[in-house]
Protein backbone atom coordinates (compact mmCIF):
# COMPACT_ATOMS: atom_id res chain seq x y z
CA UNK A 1 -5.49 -3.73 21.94
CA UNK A 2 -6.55 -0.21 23.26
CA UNK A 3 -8.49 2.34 21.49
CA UNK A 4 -8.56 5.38 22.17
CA UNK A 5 -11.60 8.03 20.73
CA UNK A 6 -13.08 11.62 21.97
CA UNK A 7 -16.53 11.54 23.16
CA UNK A 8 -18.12 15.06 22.57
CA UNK A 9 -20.57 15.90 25.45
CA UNK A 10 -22.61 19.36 26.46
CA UNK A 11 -22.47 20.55 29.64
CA UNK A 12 -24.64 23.13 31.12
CA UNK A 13 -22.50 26.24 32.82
CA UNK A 14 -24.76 28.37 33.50
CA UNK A 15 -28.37 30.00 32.31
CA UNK A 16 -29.01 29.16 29.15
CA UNK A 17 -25.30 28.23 28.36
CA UNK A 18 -23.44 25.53 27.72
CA UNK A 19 -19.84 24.21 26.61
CA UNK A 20 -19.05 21.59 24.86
CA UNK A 21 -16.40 19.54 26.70
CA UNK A 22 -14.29 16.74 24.89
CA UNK A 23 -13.44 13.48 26.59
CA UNK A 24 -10.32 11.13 25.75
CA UNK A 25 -12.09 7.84 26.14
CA UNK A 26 -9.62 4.69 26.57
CA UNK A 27 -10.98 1.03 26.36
CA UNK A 28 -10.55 -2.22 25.26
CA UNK A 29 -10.79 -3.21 21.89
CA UNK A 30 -12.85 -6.67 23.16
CA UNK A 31 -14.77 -3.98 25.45
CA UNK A 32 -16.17 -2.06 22.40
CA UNK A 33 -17.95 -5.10 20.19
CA UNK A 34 -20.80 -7.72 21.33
CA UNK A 35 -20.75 -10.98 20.84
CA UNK A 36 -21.11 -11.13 16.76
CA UNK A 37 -18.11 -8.82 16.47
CA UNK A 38 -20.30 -5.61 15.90
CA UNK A 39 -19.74 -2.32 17.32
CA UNK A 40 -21.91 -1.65 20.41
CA UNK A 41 -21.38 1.97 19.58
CA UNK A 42 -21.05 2.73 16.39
CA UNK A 43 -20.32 6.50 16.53
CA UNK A 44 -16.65 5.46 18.34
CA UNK A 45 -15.77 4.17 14.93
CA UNK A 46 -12.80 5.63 13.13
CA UNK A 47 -9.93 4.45 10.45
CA UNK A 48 -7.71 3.22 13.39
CA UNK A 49 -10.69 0.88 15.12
CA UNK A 50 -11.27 -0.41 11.37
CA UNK A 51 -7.94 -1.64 11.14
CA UNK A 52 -7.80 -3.61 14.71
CA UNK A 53 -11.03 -4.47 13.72
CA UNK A 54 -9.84 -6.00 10.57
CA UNK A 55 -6.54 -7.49 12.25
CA UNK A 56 -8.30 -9.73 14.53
CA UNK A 57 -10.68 -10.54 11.63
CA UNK A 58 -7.23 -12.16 9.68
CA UNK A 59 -7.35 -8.95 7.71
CA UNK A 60 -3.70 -7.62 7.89
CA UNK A 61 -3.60 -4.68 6.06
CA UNK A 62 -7.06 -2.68 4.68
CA UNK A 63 -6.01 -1.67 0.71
CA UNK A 64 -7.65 1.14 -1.34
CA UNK A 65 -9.69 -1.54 -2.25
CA UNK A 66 -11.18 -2.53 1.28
CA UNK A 67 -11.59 1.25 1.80
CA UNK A 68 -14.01 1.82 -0.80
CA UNK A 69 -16.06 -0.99 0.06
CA UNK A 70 -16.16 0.66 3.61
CA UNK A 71 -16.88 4.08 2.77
CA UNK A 72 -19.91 2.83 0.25
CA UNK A 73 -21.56 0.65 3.10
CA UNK A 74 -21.13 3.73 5.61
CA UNK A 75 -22.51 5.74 2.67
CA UNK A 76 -25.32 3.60 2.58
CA UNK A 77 -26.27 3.08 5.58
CA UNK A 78 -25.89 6.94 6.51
CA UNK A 79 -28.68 7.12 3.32
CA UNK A 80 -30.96 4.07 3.73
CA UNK A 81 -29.94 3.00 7.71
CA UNK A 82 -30.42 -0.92 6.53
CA UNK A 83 -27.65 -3.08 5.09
CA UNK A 84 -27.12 -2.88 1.35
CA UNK A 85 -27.43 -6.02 -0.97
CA UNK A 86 -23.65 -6.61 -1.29
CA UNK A 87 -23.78 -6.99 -5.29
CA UNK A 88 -24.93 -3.74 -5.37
CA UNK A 89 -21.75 -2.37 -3.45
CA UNK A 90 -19.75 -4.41 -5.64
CA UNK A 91 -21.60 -2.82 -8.94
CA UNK A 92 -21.18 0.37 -7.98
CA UNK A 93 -17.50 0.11 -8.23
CA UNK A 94 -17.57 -1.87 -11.68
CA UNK A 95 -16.62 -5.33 -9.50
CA UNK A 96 -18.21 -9.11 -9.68
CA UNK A 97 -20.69 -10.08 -7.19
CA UNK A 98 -17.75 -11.98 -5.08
CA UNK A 99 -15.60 -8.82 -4.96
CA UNK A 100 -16.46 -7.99 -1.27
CA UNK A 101 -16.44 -11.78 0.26
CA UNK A 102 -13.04 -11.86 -1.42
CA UNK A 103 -11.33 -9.04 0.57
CA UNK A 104 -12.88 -9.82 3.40
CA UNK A 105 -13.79 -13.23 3.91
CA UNK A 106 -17.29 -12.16 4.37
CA UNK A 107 -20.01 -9.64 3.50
CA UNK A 108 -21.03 -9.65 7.87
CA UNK A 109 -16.90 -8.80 7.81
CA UNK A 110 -16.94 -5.94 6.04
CA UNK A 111 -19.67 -5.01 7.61
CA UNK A 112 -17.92 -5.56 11.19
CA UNK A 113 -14.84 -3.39 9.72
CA UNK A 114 -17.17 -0.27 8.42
CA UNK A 115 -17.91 -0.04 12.37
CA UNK A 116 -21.52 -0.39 11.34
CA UNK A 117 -24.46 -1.21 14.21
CA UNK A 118 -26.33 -4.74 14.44
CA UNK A 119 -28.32 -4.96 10.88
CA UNK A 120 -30.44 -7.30 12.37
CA UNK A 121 -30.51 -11.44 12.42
CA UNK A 122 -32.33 -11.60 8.63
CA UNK A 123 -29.32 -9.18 7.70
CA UNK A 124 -26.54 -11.06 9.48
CA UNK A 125 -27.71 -14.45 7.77
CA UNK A 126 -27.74 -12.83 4.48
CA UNK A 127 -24.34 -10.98 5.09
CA UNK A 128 -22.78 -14.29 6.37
CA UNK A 129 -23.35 -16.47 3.35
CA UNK A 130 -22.29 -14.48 0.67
């Protein structure tokens, strides 16, 4: 699968000016993750990549239910820049503790699907056995 995202850079043009120039960036899908499945750049990440994302994960279709789940670990992380205990996330939006592993299989899934960087090996154990 391609993906396609704009890459924002600044370019000098002159004394003390610049411009900022926009660049239609085309790649594999396999090209953008490492080896656990995790962005390698996590500011690429948009809607589209989170459903491809979720596709190859066995995730056919992301419900309004996967989306807030993925907009309250991007929240937290944007907050706190560590990986939230899942039951929290679940909590938050009046759900049981299994709310999150149900939708997607995994806590280290949903994680993978919010486009989120490497939390770290403690992180990815904890994320993977819930």
């Amino acid at each position: 699968m391609q993906i396609s995202f704009t890459r924002s850079m600044i370019r000098p043009v002159g004394y003390g000016k610049e411009v900022v120039v926009d660049t239609v960036v085309e790649l594999r899908l396999g090209q953008a993750l490492d080896e656990n499945g995790l962005l390698i750049d996590p500011a690429i990440w948009n809607e589209s990549i989170a459903r491809e994302i979720a596709k190859q994960l066995g995730i056919d279709e992301l419900s309004e239910d996967h989306w807030q789940v993925i907009r309250a670990l991007r929240q937290y992380y944007l907050e706190f820049g560590v990986a939230p205990a899942m039951n929290n996330i679940c909590r938050s939006q009046g759900r049981d503790w299994h709310w999150v592993h149900d939708l997607f299989h995994s806590c280290l899934n949903a994680w993978r699907v919010a486009g989120l960087p490497d939390p770290g090996e403690e992180a990815k154990s904890y994320l993977s056995d819930m």
